[in-house]
C-alpha atoms as a PDB file:
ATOM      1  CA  UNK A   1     -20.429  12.955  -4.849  1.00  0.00           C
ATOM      2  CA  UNK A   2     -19.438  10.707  -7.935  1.00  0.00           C
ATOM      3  CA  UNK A   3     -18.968   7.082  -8.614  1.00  0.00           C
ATOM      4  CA  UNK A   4     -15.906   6.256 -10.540  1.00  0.00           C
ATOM      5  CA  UNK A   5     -16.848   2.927 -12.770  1.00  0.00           C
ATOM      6  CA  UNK A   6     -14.262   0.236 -12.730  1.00  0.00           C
ATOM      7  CA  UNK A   7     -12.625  -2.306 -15.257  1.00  0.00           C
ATOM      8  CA  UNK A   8     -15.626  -4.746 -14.144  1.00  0.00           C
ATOM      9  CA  UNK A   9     -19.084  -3.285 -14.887  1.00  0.00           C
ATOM     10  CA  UNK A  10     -20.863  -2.636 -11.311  1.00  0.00           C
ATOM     11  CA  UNK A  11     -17.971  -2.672  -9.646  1.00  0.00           C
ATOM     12  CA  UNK A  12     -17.789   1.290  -8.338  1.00  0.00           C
ATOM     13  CA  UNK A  13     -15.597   3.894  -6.342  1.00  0.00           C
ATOM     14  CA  UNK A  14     -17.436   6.402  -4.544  1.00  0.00           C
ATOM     15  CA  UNK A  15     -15.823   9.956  -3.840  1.00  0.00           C
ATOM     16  CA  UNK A  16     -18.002  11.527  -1.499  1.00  0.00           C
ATOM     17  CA  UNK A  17     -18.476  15.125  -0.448  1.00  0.00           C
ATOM     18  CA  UNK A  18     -16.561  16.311   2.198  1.00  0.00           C
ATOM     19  CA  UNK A  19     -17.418  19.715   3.600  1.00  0.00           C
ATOM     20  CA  UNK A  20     -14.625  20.799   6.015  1.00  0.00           C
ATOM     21  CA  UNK A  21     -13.311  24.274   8.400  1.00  0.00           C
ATOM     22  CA  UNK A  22     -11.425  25.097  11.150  1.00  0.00           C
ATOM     23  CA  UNK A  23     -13.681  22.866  12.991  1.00  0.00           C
ATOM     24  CA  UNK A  24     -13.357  19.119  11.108  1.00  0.00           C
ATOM     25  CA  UNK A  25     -15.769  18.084   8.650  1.00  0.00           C
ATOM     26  CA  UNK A  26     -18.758  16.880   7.193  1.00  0.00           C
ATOM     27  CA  UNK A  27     -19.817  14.048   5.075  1.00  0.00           C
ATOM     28  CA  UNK A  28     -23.066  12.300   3.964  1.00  0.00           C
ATOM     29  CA  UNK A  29     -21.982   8.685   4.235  1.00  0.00           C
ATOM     30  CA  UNK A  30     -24.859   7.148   2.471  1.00  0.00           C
ATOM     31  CA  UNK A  31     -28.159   8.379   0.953  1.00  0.00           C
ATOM     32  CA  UNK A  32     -31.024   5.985  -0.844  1.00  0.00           C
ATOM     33  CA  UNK A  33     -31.736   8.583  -3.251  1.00  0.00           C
ATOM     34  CA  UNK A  34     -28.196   9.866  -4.310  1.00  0.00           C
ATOM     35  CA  UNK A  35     -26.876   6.620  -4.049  1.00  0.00           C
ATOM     36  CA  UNK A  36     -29.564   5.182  -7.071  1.00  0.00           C
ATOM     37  CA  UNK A  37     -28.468   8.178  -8.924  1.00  0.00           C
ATOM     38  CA  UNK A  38     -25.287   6.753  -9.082  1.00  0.00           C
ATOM     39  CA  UNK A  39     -26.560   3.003  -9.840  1.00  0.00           C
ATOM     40  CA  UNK A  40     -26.568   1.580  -6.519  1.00  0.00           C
ATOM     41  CA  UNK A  41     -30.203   0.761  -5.667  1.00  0.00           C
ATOM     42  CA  UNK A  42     -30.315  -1.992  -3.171  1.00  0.00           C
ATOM     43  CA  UNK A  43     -32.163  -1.483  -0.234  1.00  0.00           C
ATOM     44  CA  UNK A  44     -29.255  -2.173   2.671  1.00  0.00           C
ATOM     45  CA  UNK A  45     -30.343  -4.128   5.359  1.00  0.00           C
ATOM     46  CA  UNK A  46     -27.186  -4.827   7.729  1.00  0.00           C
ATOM     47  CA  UNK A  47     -24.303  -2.328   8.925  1.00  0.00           C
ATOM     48  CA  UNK A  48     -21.211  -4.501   9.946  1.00  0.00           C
ATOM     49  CA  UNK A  49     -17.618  -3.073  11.327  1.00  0.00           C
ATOM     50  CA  UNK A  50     -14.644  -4.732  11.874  1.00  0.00           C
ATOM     51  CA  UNK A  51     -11.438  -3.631  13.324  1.00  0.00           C
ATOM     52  CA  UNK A  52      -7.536  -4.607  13.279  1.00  0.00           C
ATOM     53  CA  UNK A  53      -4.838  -4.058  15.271  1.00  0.00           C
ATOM     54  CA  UNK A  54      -2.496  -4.737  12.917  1.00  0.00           C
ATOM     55  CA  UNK A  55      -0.583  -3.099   9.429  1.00  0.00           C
ATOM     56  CA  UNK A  56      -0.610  -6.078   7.237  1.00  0.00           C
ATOM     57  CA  UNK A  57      -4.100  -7.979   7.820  1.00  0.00           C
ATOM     58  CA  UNK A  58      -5.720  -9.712   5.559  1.00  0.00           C
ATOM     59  CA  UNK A  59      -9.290 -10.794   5.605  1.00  0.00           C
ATOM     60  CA  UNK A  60     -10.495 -12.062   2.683  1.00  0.00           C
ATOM     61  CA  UNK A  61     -11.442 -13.491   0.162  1.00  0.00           C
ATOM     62  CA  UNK A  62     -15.352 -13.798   1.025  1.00  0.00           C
ATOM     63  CA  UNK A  63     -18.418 -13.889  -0.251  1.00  0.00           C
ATOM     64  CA  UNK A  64     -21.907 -15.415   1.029  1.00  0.00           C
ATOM     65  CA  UNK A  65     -23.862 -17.689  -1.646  1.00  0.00           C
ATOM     66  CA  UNK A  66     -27.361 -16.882  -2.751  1.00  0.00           C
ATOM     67  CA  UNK A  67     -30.254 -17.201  -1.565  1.00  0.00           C
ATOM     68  CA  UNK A  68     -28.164 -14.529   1.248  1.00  0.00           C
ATOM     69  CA  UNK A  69     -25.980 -13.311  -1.313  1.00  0.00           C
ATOM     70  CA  UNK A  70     -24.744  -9.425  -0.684  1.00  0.00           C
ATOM     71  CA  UNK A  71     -24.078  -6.500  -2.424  1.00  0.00           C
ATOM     72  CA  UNK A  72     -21.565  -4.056   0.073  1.00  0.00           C
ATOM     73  CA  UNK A  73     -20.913  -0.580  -0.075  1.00  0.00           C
ATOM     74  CA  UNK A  74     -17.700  -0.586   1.996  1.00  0.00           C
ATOM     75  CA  UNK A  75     -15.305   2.260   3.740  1.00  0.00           C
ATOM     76  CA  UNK A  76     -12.379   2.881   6.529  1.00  0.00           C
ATOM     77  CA  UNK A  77     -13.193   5.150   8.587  1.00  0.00           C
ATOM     78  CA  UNK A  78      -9.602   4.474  10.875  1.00  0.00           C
ATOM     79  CA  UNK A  79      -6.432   4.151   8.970  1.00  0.00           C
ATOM     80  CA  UNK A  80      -6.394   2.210   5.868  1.00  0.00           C
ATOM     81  CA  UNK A  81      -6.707  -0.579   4.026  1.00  0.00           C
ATOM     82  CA  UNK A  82      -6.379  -1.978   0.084  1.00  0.00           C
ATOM     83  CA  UNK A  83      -9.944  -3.315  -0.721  1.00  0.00           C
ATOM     84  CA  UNK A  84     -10.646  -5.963  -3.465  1.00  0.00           C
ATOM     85  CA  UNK A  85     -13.033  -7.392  -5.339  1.00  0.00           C
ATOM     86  CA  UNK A  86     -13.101 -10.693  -7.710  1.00  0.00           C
ATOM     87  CA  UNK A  87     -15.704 -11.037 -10.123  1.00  0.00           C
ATOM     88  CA  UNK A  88     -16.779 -15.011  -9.229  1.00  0.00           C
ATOM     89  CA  UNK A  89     -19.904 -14.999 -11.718  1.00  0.00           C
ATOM     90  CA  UNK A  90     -19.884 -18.207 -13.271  1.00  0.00           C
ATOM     91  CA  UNK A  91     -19.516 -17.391 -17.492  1.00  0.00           C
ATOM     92  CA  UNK A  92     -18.741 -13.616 -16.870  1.00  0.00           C
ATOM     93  CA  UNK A  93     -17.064 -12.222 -19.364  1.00  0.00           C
ATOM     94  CA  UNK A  94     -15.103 -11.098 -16.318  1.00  0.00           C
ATOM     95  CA  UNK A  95     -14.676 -14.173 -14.168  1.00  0.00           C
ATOM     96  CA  UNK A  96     -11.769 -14.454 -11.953  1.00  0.00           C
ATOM     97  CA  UNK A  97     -10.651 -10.996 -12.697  1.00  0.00           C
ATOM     98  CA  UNK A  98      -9.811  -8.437  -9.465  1.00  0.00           C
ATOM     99  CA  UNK A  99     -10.041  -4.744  -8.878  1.00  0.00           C
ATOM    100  CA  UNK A 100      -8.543  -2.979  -5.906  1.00  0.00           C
ATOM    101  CA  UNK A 101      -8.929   0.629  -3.788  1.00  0.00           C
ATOM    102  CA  UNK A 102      -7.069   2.156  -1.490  1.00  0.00           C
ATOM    103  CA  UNK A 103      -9.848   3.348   1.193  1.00  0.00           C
ATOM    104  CA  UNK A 104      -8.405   5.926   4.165  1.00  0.00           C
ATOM    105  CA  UNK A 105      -9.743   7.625   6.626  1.00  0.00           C
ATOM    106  CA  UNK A 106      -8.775  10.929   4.919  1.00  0.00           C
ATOM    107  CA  UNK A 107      -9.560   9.852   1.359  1.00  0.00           C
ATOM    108  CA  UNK A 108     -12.863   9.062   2.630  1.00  0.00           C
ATOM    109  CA  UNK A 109     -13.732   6.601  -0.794  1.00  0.00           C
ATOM    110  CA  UNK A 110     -16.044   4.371  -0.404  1.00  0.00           C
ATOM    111  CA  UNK A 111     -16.167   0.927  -2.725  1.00  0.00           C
ATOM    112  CA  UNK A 112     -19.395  -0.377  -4.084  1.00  0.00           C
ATOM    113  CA  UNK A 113     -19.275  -4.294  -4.695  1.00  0.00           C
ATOM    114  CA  UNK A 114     -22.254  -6.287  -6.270  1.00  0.00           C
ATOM    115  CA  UNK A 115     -23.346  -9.544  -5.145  1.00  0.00           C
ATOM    116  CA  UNK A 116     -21.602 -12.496  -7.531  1.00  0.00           C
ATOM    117  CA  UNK A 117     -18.073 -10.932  -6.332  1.00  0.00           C
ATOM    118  CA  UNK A 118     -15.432 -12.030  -3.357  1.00  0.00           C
ATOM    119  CA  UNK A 119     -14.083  -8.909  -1.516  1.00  0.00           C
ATOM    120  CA  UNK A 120     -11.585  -9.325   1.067  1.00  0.00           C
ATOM    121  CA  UNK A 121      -9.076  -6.098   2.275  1.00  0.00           C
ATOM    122  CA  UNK A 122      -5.472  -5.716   3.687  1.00  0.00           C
ATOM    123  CA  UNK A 123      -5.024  -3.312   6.311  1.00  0.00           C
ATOM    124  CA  UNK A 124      -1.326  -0.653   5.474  1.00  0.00           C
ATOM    125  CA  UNK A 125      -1.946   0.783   8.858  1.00  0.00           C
ATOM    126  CA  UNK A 126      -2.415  -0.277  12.175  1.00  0.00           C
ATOM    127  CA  UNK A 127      -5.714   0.253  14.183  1.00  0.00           C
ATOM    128  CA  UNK A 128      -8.070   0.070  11.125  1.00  0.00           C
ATOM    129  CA  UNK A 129     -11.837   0.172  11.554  1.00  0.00           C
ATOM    130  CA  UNK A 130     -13.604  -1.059   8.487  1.00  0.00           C
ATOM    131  CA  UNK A 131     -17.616  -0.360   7.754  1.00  0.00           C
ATOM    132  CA  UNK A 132     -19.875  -2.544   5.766  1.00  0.00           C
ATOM    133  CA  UNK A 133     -23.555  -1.605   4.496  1.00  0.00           C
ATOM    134  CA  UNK A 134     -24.814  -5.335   3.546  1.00  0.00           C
ATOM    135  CA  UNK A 135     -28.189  -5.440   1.673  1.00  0.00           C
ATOM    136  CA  UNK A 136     -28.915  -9.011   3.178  1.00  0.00           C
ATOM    137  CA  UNK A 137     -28.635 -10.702   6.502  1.00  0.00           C
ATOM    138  CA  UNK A 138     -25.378 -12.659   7.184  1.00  0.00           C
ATOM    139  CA  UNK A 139     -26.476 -16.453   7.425  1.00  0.00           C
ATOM    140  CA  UNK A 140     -23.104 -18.979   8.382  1.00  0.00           C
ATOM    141  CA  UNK A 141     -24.634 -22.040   6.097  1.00  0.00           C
ATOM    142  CA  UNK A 142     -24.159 -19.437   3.067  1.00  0.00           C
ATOM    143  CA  UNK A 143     -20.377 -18.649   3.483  1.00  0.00           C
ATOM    144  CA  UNK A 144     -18.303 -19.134   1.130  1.00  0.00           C
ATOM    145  CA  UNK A 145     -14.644 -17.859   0.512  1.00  0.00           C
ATOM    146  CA  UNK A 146     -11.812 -18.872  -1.686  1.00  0.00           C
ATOM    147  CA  UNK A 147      -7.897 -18.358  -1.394  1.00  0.00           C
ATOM    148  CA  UNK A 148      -6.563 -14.977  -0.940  1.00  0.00           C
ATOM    149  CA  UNK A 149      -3.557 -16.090  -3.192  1.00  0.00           C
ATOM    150  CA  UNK A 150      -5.184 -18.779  -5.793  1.00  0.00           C
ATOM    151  CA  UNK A 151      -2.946 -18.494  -8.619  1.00  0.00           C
ATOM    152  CA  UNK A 152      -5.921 -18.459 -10.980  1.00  0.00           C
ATOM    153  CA  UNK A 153      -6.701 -15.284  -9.869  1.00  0.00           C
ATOM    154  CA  UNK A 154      -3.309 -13.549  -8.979  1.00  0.00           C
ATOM    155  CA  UNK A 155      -4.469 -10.530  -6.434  1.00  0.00           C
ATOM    156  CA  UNK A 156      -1.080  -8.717  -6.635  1.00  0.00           C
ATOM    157  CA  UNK A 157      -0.884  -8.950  -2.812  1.00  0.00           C
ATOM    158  CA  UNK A 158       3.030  -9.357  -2.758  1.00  0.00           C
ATOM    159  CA  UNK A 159       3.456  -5.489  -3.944  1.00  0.00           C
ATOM    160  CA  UNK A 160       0.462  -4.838  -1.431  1.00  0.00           C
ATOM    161  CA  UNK A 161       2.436  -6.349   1.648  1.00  0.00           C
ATOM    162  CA  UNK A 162       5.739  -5.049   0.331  1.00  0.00           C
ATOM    163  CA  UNK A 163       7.583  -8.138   2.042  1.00  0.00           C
ATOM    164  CA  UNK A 164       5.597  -8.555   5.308  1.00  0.00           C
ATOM    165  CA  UNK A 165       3.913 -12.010   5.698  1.00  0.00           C
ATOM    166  CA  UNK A 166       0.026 -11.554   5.799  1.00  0.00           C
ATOM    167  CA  UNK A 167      -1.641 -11.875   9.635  1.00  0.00           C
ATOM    168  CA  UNK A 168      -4.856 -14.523   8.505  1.00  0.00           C
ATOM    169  CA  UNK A 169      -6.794 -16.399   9.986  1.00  0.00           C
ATOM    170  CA  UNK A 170      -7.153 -20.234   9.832  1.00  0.00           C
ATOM    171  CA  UNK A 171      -9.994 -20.312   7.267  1.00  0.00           C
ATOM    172  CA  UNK A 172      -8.361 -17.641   5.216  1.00  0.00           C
ATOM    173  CA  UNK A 173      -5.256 -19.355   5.287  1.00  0.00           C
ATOM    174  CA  UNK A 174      -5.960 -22.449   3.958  1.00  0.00           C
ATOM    175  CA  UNK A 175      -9.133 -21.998   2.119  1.00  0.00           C
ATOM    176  CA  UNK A 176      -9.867 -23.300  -1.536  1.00  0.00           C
ATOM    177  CA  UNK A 177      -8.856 -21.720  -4.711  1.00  0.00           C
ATOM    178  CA  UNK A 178     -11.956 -19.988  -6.915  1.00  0.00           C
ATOM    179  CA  UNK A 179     -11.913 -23.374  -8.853  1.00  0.00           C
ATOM    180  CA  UNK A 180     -12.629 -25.770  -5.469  1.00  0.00           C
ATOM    181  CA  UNK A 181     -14.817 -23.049  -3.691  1.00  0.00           C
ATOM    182  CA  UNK A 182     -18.185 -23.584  -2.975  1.00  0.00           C
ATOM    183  CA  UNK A 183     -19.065 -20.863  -5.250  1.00  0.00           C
ATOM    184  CA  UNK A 184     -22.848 -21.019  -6.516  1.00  0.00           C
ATOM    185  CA  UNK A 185     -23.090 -17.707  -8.676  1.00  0.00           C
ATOM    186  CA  UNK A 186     -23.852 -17.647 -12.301  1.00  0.00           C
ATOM    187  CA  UNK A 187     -23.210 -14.937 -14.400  1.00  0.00           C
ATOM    188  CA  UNK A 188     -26.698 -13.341 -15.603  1.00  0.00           C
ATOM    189  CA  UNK A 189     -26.274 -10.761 -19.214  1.00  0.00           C
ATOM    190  CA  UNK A 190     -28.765  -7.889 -18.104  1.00  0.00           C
ATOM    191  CA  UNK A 191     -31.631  -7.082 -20.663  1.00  0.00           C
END
């Protein structure tokens, strides 16, 4: 297993170890120990899934605001999907920037994504089944989410959905741009 560090610090791709025959394979999803190895030590508290039907959803761009903000180690585990994540840290030196993954069933990545950061994901397949380790409780008062195409910001979804028109839903679809958001994280330089 190995974490691949991004263009934001914290921001990580994990390649795990797949152990495979005749018969299928094997994988260790997720291990405390391993996982702190590799700089993720947060104690997760919440498994999530979601699933869509359709090649060319887009959920996203979310986050939830302190004090329920969450770190999420993410993976597809049906089809596949383009993950993001937007560093929305107040005075980062990063602020507003994106990174992406693709995440498959086959490639079996998983993406790490700190709490201060929107993540949101497009699905390039149909029938995808998305998995979320959360290390805090999802509380509705705490949401927050910004525009999945705030020009401030400039996700290159257009290449992503290669001419098809993004499936959203309501609140993704006309939410507020990073600027507007009810964003409440502040970038903090560690010691």
């Amino acid at each position: 297993m190995k974490a691949i560090k991004t263009k934001i610090p914290g921001v990580l791709i994990i390649e795990t170890d797949v152990f495979g025959d005749h018969r299928g394979y094997f994988s260790e999803t997720y291990s405390k120990p391993k996982y702190a190895e590799l700089g993720i030590d947060v104690e997760f508290v919440q498994d999530n899934m979601s699933f869509s039907a359709q090649k060319g959803t887009l959920r996203g761009l979310h986050w939830q605001n302190p004090p329920y903000a969450q770190s999420k180690l993410v993976s597809c585990t049906k089809g596949a999907v383009i993950d993001v994540a937007v560093d929305i840290r107040k005075g980062s030196p990063t602020y507003g920037e994106w990174v992406s993954v693709e995440l498959t069933a086959e490639n079996h990545r998983q993406f790490f994504i700190p709490q201060g950061f929107a993540h949101g994901f497009l699905t390039i397949s149909d029938d995808v089944e998305f998995r979320y380790k959360v290390d805090n409780v999802y509380n509705k008062e705490s949401e927050g989410g910004m525009r999945y195409d705030d020009p401030s910001v400039n996700v290159d979804w257009g290449s992503l959905l290669n001419g098809i028109e993004p499936v959203l839903s309501e609140k993704d679809a006309h939410g507020p741009t990073l600027e507007d958001a009810n964003n409440q994280f502040v970038y903090k330089e560690e010691a």
